[in-house]
C-alpha atoms as a PDB file:
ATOM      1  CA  UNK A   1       0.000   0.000   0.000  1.00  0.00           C
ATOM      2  CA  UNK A   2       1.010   3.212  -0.872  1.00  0.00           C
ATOM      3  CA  UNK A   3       1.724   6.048   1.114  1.00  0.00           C
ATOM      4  CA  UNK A   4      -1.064   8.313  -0.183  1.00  0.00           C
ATOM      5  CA  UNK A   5      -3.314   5.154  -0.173  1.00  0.00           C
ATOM      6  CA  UNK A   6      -2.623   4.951   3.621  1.00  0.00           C
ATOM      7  CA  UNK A   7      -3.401   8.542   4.162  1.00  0.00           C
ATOM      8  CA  UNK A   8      -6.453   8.489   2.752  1.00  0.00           C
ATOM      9  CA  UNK A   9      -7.498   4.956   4.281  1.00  0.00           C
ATOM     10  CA  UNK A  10      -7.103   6.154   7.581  1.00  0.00           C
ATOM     11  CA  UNK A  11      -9.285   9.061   6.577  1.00  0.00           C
ATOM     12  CA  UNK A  12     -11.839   7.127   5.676  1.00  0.00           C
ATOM     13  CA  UNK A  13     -11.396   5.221   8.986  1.00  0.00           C
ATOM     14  CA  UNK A  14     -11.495   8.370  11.100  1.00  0.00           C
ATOM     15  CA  UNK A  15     -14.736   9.237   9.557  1.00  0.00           C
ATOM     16  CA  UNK A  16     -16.164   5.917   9.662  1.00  0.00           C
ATOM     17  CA  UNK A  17     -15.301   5.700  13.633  1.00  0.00           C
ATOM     18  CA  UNK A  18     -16.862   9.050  14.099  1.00  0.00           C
ATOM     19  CA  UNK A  19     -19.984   8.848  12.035  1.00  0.00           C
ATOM     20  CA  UNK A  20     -20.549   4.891  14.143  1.00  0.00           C
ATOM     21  CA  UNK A  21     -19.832   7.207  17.717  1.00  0.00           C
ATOM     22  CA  UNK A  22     -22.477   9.924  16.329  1.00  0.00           C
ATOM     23  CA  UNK A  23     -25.265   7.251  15.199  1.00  0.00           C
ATOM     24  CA  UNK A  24     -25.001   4.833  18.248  1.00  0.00           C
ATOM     25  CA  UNK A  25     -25.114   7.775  20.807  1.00  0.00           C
ATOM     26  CA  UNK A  26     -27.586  10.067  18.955  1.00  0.00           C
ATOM     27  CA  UNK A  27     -29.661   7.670  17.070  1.00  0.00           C
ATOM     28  CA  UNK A  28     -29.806   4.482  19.292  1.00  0.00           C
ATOM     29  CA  UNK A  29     -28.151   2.035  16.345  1.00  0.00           C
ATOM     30  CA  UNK A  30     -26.623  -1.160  17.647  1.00  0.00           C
ATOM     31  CA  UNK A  31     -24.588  -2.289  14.549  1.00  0.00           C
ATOM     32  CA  UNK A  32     -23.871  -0.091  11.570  1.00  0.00           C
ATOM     33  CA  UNK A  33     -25.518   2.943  10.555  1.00  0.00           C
ATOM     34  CA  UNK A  34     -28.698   4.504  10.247  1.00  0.00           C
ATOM     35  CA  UNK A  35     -29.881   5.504   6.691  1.00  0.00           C
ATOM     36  CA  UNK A  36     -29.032   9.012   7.240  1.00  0.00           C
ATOM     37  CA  UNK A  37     -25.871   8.241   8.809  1.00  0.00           C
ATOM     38  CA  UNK A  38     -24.360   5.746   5.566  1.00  0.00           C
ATOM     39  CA  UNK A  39     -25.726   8.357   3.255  1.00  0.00           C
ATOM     40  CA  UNK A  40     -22.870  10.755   4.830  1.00  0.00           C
ATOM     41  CA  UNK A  41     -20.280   8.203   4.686  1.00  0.00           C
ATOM     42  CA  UNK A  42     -21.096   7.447   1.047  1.00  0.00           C
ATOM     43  CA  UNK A  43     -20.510  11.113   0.148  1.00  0.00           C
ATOM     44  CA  UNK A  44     -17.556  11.468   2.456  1.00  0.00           C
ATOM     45  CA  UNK A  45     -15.610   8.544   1.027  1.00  0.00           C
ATOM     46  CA  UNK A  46     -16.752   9.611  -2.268  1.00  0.00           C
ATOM     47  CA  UNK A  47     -15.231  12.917  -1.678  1.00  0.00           C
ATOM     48  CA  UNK A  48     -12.135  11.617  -0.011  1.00  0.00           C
ATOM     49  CA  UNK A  49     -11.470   9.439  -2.989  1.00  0.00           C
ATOM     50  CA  UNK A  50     -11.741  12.956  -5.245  1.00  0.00           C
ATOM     51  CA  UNK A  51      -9.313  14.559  -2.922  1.00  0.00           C
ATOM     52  CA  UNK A  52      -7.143  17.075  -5.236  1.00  0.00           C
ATOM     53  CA  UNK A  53      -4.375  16.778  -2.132  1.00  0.00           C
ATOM     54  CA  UNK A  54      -4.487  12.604  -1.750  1.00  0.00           C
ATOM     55  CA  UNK A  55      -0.762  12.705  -0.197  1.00  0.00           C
ATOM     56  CA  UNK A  56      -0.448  16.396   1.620  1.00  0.00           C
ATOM     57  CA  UNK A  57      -4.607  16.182   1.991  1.00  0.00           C
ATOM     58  CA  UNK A  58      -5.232  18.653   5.280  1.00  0.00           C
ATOM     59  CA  UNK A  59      -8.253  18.116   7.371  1.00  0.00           C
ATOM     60  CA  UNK A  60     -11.277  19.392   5.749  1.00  0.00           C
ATOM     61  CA  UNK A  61     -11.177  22.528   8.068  1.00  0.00           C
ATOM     62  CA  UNK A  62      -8.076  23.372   6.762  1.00  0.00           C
ATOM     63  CA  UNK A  63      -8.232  22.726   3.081  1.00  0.00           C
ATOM     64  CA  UNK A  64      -8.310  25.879   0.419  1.00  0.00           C
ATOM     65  CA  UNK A  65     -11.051  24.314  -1.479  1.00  0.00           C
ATOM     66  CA  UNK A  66     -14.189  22.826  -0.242  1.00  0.00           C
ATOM     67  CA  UNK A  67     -15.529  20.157  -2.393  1.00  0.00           C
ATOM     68  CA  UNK A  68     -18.627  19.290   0.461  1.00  0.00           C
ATOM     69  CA  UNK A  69     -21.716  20.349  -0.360  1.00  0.00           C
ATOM     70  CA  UNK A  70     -22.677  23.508   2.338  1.00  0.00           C
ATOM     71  CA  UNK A  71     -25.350  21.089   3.987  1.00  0.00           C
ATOM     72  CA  UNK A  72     -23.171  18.191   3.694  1.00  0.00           C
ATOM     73  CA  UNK A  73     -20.291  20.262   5.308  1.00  0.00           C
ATOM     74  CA  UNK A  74     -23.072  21.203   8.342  1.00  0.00           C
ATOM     75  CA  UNK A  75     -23.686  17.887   9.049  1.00  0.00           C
ATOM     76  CA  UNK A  76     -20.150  16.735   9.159  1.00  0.00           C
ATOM     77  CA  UNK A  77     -19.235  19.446  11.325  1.00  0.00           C
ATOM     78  CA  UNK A  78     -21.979  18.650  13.875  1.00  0.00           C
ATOM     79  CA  UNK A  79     -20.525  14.755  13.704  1.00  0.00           C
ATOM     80  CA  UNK A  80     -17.191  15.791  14.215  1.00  0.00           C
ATOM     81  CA  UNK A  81     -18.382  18.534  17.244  1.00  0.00           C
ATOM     82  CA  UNK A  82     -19.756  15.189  18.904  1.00  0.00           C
ATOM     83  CA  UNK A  83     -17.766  12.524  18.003  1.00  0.00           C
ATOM     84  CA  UNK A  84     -13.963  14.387  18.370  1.00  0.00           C
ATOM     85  CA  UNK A  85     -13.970  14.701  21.932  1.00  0.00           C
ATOM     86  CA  UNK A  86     -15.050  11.311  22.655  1.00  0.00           C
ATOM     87  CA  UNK A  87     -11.980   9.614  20.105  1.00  0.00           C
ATOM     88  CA  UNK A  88      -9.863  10.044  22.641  1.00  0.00           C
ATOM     89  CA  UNK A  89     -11.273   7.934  24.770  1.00  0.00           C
ATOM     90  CA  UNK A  90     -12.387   5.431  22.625  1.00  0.00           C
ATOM     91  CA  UNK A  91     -10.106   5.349  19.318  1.00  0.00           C
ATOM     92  CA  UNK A  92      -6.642   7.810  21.229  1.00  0.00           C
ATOM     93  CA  UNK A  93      -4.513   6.423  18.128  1.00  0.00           C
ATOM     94  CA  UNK A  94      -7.008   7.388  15.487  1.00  0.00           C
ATOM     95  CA  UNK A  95      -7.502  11.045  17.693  1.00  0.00           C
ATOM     96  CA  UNK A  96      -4.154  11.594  17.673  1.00  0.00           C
ATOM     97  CA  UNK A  97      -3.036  11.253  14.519  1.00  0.00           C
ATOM     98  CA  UNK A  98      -6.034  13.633  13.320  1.00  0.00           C
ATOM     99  CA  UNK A  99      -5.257  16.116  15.627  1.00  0.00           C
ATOM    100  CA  UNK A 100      -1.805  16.022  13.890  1.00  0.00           C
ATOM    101  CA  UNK A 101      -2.836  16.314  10.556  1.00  0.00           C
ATOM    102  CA  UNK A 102      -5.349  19.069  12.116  1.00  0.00           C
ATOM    103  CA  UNK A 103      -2.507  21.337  12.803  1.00  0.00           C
ATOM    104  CA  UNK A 104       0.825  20.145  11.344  1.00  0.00           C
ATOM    105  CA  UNK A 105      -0.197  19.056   7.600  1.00  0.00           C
ATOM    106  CA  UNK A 106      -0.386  21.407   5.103  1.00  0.00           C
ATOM    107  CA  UNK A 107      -1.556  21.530   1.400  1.00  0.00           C
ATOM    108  CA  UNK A 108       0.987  21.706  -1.228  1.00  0.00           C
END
């Protein structure tokens, strides 16, 4: 696996982790996610896999151009508002290394 393949996998996996945290606490679901819920992840990974940064990709917050639709962008913010502060906790490797690329990684 390449190295920009790895960045963006563990994107994917930081979003997936957060979206499951958001829909268990805030919509009761067990296992998975609700319809709602997968619709997001659908256009996150979609967008993730369109990333014009792949390798040097900042967090979302970060990046110069935002590909997310404005209510797509709302809703991912409100997931991230709930689910960041409870990564630590739960997933500390997968919080760490975001907070990293939250402030260290920059786009080229």
């Amino acid at each position: 696996m390449t190295t920009e393949s790895r960045r963006i996998a563990r994107e994917r996996r930081t979003m997936e982790v957060m979206l499951k945290l958001y829909c268990h606490d805030r919509h009761g679901i067990a296992e998975g996610l609700c319809e709602g819920c997968g619709s997001l992840r659908a256009y996150a990974f979609e967008r993730l896999e369109g990333c014009l940064f792949k390798l040097n990709k900042p967090t979302c917050l970060k990046c110069p151009v935002h590909c997310y639709r404005r209510d797509m962008r709302e809703l991912v913010r409100e997931v991230m508002r709930y689910a960041g502060p409870r990564m630590l906790r739960r997933h500390p490797v997968l919080a760490v290394l975001h907070f990293w690329d939250k402030h260290y990684t920059q786009p080229q």
